[in-house]
PDB file of N, CA and C in Angstrom:
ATOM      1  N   UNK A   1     -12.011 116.315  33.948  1.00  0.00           N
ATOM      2  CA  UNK A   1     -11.380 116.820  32.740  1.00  0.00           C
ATOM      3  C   UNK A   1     -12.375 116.736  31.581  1.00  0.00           C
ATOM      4  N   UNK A   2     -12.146 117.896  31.038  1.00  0.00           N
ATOM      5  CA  UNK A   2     -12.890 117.708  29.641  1.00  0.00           C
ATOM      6  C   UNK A   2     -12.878 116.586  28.690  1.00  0.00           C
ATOM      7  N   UNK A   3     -13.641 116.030  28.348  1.00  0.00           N
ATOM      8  CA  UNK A   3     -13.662 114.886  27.535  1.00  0.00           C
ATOM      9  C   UNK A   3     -12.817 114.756  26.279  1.00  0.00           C
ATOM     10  N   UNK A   4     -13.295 115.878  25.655  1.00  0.00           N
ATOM     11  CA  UNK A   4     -13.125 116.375  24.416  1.00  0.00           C
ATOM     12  C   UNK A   4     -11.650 116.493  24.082  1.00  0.00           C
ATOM     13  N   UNK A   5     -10.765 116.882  25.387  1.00  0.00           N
ATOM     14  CA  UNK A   5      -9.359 116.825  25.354  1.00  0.00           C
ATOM     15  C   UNK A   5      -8.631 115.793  25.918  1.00  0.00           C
ATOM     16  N   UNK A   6      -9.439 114.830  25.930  1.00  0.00           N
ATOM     17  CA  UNK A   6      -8.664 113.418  26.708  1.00  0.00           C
ATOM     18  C   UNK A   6      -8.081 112.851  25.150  1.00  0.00           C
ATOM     19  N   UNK A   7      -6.754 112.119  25.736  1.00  0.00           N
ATOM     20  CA  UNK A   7      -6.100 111.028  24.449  1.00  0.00           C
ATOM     21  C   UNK A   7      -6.891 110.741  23.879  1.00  0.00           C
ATOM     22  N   UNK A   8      -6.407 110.307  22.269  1.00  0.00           N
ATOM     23  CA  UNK A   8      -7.211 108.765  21.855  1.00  0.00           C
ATOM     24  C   UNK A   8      -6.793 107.900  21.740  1.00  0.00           C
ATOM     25  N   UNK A   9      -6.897 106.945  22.131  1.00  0.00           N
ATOM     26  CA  UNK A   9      -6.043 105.465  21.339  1.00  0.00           C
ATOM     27  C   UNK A   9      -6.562 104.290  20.689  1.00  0.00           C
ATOM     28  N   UNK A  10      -6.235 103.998  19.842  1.00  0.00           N
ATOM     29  CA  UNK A  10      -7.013 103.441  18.779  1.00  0.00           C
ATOM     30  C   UNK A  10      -5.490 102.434  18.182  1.00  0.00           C
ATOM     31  N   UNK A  11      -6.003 100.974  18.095  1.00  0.00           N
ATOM     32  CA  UNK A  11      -5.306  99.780  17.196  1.00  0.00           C
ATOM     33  C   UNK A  11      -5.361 100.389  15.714  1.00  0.00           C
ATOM     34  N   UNK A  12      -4.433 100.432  15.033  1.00  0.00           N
ATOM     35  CA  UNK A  12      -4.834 100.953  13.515  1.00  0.00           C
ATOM     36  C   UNK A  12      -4.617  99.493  12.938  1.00  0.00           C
ATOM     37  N   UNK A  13      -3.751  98.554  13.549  1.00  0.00           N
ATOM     38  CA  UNK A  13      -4.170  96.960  12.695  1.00  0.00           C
ATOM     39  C   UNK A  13      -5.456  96.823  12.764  1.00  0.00           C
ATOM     40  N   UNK A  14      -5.544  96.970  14.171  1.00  0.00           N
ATOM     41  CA  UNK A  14      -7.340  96.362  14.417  1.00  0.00           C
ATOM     42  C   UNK A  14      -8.492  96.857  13.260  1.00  0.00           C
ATOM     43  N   UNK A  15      -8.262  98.058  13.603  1.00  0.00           N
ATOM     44  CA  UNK A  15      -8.957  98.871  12.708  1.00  0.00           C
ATOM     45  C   UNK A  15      -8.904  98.636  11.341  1.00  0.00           C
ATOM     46  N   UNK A  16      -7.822  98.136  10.997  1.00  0.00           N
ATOM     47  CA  UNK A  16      -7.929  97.822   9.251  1.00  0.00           C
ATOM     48  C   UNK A  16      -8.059  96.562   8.607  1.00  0.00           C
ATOM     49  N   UNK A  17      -8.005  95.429   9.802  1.00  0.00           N
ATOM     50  CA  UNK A  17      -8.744  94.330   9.398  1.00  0.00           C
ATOM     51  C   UNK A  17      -9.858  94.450   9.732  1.00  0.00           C
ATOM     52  N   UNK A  18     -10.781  95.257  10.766  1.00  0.00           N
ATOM     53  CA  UNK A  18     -12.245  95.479  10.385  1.00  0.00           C
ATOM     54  C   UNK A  18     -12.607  96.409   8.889  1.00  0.00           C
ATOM     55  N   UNK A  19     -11.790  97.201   9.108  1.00  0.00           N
ATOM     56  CA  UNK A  19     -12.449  97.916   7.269  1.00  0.00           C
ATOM     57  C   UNK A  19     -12.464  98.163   6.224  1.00  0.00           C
ATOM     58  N   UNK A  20     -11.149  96.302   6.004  1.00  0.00           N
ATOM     59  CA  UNK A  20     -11.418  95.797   4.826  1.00  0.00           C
ATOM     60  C   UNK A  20     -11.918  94.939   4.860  1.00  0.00           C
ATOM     61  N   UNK A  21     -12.303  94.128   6.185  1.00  0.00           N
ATOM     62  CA  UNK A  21     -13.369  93.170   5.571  1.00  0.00           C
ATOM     63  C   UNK A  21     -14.901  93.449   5.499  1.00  0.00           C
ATOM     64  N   UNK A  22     -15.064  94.907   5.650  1.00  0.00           N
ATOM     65  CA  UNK A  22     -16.448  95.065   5.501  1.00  0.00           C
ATOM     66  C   UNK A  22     -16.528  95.538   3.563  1.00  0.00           C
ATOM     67  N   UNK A  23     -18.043  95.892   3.717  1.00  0.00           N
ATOM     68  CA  UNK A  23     -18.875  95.830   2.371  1.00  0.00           C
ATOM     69  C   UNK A  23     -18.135  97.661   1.901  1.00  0.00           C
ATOM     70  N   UNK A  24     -17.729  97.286   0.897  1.00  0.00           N
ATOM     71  CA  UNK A  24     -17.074  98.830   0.405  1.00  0.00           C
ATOM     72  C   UNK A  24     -17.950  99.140  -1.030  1.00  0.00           C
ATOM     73  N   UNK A  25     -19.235  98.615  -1.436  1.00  0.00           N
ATOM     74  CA  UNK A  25     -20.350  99.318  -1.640  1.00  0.00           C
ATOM     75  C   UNK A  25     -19.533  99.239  -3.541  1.00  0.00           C
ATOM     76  N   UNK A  26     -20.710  99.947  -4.527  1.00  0.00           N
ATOM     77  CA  UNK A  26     -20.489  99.950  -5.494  1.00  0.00           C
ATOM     78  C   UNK A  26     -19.368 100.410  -6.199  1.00  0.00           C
ATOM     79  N   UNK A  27     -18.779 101.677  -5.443  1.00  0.00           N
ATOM     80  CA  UNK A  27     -17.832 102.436  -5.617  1.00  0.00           C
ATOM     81  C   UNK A  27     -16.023 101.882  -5.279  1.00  0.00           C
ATOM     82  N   UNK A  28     -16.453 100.702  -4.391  1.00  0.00           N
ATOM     83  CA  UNK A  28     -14.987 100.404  -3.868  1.00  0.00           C
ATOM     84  C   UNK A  28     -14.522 100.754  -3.129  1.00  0.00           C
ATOM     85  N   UNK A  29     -14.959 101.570  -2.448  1.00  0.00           N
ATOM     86  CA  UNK A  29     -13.979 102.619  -1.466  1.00  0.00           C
ATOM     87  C   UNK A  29     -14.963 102.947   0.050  1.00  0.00           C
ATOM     88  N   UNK A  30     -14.165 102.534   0.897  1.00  0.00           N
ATOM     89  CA  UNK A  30     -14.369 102.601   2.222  1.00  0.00           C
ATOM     90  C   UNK A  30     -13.673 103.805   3.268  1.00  0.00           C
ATOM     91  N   UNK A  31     -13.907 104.487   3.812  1.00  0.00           N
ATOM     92  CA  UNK A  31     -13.863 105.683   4.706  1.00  0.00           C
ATOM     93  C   UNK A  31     -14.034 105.317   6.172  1.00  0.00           C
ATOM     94  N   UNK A  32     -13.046 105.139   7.226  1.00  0.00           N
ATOM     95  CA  UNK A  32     -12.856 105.107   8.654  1.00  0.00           C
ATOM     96  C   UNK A  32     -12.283 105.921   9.019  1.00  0.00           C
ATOM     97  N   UNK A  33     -13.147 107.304   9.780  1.00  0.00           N
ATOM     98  CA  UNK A  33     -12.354 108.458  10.746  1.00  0.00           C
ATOM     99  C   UNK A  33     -11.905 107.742  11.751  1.00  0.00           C
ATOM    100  N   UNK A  34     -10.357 108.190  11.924  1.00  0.00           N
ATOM    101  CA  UNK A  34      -9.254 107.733  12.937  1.00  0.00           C
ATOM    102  C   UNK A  34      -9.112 109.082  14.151  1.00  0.00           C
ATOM    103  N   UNK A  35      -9.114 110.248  13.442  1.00  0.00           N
ATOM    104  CA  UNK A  35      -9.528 111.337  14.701  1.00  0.00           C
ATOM    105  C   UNK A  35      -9.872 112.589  13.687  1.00  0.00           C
ATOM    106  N   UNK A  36     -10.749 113.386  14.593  1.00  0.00           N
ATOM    107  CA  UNK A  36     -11.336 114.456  14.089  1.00  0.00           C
ATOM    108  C   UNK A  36     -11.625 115.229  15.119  1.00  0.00           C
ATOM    109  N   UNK A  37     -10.470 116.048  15.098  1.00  0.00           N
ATOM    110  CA  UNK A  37     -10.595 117.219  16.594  1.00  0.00           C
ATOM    111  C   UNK A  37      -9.965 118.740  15.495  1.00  0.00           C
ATOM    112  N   UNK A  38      -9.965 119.807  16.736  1.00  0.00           N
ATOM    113  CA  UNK A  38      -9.577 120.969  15.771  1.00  0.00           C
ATOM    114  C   UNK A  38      -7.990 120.495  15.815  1.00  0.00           C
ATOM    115  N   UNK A  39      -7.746 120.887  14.769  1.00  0.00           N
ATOM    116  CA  UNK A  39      -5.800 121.205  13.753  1.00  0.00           C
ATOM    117  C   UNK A  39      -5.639 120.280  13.314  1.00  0.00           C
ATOM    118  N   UNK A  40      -6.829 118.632  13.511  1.00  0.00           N
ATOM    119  CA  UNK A  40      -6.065 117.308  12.845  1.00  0.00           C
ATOM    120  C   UNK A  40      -7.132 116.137  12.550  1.00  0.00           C
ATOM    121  N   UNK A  41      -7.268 116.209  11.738  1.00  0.00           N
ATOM    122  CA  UNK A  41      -8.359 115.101  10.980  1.00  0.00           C
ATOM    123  C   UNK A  41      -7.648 114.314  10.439  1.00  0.00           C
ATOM    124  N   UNK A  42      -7.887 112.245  10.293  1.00  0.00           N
ATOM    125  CA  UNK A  42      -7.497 111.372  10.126  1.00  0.00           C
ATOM    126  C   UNK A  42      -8.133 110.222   9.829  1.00  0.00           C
ATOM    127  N   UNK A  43      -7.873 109.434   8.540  1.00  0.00           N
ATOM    128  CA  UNK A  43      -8.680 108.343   8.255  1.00  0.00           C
ATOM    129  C   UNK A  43      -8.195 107.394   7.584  1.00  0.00           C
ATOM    130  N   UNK A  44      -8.680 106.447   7.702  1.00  0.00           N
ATOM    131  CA  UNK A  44      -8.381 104.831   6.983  1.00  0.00           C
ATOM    132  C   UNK A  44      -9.535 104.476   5.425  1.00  0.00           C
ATOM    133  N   UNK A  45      -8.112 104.742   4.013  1.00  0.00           N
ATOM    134  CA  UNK A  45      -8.842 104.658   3.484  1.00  0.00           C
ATOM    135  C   UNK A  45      -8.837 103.231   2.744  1.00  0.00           C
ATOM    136  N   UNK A  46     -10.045 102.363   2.600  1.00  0.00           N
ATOM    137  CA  UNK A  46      -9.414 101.014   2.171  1.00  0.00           C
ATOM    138  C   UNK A  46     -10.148 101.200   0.734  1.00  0.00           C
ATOM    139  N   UNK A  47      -9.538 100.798  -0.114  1.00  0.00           N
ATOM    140  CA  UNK A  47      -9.724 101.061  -2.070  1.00  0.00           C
ATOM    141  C   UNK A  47      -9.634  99.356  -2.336  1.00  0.00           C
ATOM    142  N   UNK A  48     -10.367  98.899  -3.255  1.00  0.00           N
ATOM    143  CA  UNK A  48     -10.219  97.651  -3.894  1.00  0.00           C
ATOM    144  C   UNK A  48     -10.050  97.478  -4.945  1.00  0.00           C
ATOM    145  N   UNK A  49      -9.027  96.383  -5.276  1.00  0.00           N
ATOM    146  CA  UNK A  49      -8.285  96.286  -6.597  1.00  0.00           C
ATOM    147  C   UNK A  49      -8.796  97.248  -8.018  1.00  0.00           C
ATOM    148  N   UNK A  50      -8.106  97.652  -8.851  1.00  0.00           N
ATOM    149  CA  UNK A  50      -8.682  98.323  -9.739  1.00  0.00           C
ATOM    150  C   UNK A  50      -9.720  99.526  -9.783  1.00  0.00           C
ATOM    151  N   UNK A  51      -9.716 100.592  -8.181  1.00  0.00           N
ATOM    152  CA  UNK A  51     -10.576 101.447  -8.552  1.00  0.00           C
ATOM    153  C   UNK A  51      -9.533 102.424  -8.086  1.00  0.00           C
ATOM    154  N   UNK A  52     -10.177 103.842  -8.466  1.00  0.00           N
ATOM    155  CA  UNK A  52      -9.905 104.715  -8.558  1.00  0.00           C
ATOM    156  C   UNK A  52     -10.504 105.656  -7.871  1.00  0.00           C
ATOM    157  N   UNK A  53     -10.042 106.717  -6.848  1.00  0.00           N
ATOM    158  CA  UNK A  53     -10.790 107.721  -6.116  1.00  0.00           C
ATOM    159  C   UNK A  53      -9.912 108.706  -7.387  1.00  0.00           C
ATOM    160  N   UNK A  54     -11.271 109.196  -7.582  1.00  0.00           N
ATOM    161  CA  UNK A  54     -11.398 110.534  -8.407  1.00  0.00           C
ATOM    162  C   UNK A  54     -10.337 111.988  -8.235  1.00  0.00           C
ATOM    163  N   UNK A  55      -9.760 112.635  -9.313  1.00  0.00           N
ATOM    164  CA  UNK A  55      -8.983 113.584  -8.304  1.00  0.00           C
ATOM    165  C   UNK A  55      -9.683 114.531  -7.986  1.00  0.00           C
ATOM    166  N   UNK A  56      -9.347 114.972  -6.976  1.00  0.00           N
ATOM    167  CA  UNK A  56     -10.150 115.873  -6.373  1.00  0.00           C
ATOM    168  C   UNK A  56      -8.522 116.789  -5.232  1.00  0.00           C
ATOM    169  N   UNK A  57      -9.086 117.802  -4.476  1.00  0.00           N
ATOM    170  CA  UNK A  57      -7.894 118.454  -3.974  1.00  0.00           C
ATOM    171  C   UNK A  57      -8.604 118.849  -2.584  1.00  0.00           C
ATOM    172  N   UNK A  58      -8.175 119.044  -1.451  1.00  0.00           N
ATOM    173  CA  UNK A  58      -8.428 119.234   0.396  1.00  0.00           C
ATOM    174  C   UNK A  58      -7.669 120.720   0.470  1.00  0.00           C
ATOM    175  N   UNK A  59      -8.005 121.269   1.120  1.00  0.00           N
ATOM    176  CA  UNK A  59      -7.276 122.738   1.338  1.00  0.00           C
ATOM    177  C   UNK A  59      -6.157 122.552   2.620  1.00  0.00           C
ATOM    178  N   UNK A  60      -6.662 121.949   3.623  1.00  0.00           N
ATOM    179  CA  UNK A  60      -5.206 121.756   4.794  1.00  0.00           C
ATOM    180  C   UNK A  60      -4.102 120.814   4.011  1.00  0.00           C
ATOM    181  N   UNK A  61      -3.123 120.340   3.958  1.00  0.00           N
ATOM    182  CA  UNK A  61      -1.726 120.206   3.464  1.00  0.00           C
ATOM    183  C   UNK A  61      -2.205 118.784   3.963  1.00  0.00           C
ATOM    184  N   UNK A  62      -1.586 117.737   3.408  1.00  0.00           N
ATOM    185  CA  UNK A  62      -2.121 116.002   3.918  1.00  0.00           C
ATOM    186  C   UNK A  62      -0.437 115.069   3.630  1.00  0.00           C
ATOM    187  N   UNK A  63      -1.387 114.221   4.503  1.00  0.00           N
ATOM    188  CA  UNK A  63       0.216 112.654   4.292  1.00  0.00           C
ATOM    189  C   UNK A  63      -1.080 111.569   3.724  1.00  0.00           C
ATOM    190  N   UNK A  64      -0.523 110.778   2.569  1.00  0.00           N
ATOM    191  CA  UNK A  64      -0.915 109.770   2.220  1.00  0.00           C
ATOM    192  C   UNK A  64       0.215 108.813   2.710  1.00  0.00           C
ATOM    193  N   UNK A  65      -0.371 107.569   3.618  1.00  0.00           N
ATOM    194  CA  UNK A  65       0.774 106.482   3.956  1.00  0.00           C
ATOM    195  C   UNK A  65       0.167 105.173   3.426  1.00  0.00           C
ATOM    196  N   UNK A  66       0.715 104.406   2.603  1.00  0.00           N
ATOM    197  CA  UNK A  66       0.479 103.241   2.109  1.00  0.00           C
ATOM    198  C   UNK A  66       0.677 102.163   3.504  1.00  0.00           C
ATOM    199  N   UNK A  67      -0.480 101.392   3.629  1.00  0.00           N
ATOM    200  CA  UNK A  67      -0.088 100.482   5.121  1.00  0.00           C
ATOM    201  C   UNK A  67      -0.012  99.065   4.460  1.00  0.00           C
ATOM    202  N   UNK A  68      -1.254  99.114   3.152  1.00  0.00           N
ATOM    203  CA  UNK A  68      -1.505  97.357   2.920  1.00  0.00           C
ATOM    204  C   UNK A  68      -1.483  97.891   1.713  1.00  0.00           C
ATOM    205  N   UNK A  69      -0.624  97.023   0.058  1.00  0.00           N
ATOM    206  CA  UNK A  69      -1.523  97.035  -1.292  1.00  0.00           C
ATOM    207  C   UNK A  69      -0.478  97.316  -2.033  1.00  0.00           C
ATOM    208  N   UNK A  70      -1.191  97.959  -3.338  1.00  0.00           N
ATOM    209  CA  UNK A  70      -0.284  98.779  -3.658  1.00  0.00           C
ATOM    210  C   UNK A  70      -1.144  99.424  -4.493  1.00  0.00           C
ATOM    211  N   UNK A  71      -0.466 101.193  -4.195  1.00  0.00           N
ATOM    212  CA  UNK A  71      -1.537 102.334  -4.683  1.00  0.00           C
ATOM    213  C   UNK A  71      -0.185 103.040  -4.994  1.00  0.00           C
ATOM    214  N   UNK A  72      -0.816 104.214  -6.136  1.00  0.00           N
ATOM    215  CA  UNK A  72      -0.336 105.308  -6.980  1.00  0.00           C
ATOM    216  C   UNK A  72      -1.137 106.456  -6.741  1.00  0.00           C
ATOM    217  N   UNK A  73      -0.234 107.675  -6.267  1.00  0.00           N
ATOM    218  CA  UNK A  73      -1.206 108.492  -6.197  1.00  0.00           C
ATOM    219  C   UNK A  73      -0.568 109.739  -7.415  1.00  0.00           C
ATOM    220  N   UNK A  74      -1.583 110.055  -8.600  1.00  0.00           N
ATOM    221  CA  UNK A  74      -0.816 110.810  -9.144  1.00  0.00           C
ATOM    222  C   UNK A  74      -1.516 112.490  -9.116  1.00  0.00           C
ATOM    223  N   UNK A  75      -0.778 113.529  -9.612  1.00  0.00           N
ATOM    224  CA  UNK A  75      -0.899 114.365  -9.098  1.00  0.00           C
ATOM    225  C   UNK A  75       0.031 115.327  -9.865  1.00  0.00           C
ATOM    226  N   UNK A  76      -0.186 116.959 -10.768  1.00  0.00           N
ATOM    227  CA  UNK A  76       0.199 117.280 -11.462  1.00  0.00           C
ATOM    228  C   UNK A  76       0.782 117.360 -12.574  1.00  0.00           C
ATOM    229  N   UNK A  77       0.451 115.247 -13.501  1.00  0.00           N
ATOM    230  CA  UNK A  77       1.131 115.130 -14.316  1.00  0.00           C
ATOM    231  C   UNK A  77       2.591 114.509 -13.817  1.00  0.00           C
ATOM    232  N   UNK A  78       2.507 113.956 -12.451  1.00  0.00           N
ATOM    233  CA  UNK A  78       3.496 113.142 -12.128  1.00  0.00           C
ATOM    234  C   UNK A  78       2.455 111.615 -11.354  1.00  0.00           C
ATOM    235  N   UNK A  79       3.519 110.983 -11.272  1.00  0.00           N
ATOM    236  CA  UNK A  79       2.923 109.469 -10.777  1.00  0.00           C
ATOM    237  C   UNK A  79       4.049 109.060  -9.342  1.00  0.00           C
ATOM    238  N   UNK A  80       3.132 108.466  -8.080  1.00  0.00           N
ATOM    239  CA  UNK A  80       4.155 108.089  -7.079  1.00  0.00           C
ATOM    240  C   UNK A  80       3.547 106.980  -7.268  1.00  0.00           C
ATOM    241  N   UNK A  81       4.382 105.709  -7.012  1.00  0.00           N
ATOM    242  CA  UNK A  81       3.931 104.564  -6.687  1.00  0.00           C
ATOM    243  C   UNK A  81       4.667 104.522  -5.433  1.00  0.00           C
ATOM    244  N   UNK A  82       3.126 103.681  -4.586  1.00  0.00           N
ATOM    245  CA  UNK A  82       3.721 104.161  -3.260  1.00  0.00           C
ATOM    246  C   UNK A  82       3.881 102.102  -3.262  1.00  0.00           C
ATOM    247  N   UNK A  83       4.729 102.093  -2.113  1.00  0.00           N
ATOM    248  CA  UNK A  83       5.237 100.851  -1.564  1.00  0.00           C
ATOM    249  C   UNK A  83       4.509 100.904  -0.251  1.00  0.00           C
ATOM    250  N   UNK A  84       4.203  99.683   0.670  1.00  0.00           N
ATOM    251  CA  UNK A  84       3.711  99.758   1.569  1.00  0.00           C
ATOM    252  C   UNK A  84       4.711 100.750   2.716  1.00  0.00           C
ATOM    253  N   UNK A  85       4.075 101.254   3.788  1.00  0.00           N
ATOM    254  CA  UNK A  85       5.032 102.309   4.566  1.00  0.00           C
ATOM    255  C   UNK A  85       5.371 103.370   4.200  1.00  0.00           C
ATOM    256  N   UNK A  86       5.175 103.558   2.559  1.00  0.00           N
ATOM    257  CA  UNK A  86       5.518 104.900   1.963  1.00  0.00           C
ATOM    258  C   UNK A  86       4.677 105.821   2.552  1.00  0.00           C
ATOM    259  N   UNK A  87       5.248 107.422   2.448  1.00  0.00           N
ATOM    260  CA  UNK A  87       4.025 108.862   2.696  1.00  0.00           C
ATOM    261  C   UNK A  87       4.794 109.322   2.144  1.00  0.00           C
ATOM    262  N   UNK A  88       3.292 109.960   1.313  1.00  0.00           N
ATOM    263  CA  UNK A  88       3.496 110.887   0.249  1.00  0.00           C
ATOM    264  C   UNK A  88       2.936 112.413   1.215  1.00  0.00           C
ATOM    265  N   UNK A  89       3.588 113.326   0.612  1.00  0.00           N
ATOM    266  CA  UNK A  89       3.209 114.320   1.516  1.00  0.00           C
ATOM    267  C   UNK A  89       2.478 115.238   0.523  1.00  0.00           C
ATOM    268  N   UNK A  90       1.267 116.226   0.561  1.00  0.00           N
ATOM    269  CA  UNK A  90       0.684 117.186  -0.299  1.00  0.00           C
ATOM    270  C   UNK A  90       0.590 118.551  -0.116  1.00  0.00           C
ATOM    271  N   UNK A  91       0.884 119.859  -0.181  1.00  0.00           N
ATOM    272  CA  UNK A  91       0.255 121.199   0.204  1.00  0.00           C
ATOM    273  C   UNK A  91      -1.219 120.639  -0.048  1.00  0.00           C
ATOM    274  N   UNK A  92      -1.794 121.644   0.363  1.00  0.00           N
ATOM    275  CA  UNK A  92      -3.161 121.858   0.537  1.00  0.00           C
ATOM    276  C   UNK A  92      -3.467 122.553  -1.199  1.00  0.00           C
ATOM    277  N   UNK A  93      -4.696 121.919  -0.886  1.00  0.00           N
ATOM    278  CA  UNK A  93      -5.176 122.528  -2.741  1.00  0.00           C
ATOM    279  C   UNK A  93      -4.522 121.969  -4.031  1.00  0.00           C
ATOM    280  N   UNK A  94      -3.536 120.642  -3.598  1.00  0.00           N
ATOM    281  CA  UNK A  94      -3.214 120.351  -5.071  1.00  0.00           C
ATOM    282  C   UNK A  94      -3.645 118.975  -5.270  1.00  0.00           C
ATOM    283  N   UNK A  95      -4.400 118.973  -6.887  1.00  0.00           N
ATOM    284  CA  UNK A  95      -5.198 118.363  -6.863  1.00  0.00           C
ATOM    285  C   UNK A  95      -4.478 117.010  -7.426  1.00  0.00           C
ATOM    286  N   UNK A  96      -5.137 115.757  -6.925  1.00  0.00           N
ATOM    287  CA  UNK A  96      -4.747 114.375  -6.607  1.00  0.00           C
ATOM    288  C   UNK A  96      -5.588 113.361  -6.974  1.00  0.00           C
ATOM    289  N   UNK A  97      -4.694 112.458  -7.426  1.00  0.00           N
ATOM    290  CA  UNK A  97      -6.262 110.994  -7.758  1.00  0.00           C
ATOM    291  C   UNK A  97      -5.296 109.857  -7.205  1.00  0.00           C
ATOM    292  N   UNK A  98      -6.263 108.635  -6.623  1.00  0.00           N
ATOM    293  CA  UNK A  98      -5.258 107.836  -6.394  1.00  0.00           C
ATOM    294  C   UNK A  98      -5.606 105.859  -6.893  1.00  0.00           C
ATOM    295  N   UNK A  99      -5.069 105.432  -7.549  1.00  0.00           N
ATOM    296  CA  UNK A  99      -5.216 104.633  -8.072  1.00  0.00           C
ATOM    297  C   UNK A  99      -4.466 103.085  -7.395  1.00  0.00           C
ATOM    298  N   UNK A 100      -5.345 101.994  -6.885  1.00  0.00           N
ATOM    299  CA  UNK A 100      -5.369 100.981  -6.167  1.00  0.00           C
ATOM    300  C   UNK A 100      -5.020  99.623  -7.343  1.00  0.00           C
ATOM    301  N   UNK A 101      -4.063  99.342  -7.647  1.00  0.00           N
ATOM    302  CA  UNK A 101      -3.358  98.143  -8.279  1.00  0.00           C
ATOM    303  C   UNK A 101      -3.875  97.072  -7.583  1.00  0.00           C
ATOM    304  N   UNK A 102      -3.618  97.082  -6.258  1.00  0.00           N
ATOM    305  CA  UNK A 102      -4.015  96.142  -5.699  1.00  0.00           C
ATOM    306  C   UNK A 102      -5.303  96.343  -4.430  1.00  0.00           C
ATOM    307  N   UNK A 103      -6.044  95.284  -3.661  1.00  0.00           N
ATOM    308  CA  UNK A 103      -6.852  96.281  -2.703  1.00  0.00           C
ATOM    309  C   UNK A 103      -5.774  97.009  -1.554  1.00  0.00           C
ATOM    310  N   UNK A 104      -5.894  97.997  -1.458  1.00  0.00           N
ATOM    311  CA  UNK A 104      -4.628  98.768  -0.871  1.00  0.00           C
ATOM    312  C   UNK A 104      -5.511  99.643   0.787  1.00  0.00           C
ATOM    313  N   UNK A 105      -4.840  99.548   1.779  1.00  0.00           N
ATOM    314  CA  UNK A 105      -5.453 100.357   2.848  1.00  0.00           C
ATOM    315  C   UNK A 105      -4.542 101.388   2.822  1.00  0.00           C
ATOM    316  N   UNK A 106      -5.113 102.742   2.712  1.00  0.00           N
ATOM    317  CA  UNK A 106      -4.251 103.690   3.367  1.00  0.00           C
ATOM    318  C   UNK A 106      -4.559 104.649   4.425  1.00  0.00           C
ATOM    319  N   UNK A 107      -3.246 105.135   5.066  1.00  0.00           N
ATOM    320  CA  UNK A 107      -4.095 106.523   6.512  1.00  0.00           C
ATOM    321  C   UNK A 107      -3.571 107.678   5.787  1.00  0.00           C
ATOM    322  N   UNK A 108      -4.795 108.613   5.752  1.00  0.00           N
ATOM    323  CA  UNK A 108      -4.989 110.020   5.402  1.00  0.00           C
ATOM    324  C   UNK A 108      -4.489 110.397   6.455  1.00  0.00           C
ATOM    325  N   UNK A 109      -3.929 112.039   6.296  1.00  0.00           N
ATOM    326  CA  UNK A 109      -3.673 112.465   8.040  1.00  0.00           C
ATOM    327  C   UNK A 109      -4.005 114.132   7.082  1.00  0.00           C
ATOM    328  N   UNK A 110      -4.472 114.880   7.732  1.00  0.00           N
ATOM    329  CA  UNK A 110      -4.840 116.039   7.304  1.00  0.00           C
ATOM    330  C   UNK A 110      -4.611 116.994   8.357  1.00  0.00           C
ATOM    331  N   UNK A 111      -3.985 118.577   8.153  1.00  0.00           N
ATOM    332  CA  UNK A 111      -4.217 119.744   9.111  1.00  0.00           C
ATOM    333  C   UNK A 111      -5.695 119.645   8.736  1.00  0.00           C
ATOM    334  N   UNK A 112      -6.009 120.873  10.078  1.00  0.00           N
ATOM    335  CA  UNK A 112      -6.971 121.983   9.445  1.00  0.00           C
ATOM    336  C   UNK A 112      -6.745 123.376   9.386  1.00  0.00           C
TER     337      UNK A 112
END
């Protein structure tokens, strides 16, 4: 069988006590691809207290899910404060910033 179309399976605890305890660099912000095949890209984003990812906007439609923290993602002049377990859901192209109260992990999930 093709490789390329075999499962994946992946611990997402595991995974997010490795990538918050690593070095998240000047910026604060750490990036772990969870899958990246065609129709579905996915990642672990871990933010530390008090920073801010910039807004910016993705063209496929996305879920922000709060796992650890607590983060705000705001977005047209509105504000979500997300609770852990929360998903926020986005169309594609609208533009978003998301702001980490606390150090917060979250999973991106994106079409393509």
């Amino acid at each position: 069988m093709n490789k390329s179309f075999m499962p994946r399976y992946m611990d997402i605890l595991k995974s997010a006590e490795e990538i918050t305890a690593r070095d998240h660099g000047r910026k604060g912000l750490l990036k772990h691809a969870i899958t990246d095949m065609p129709g579905l890209r996915s990642f672990l984003l871990s933010v530390r207290k008090g920073v801010t990812v910039p807004e910016h906007s993705v063209q496929p439609s996305i879920t922000i899910q709060l796992l650890v923290g607590e983060a705000s993602v705001g977005t047209r002049g509105e504000r979500y404060d997300l609770q852990e377990s929360n998903v926020l859901a986005l169309h594609g192209g609208v533009p978003h910033h998301v702001f980490a109260s606390q150090h917060s992990l979250l999973l991106v999930i994106m079409g393509r």
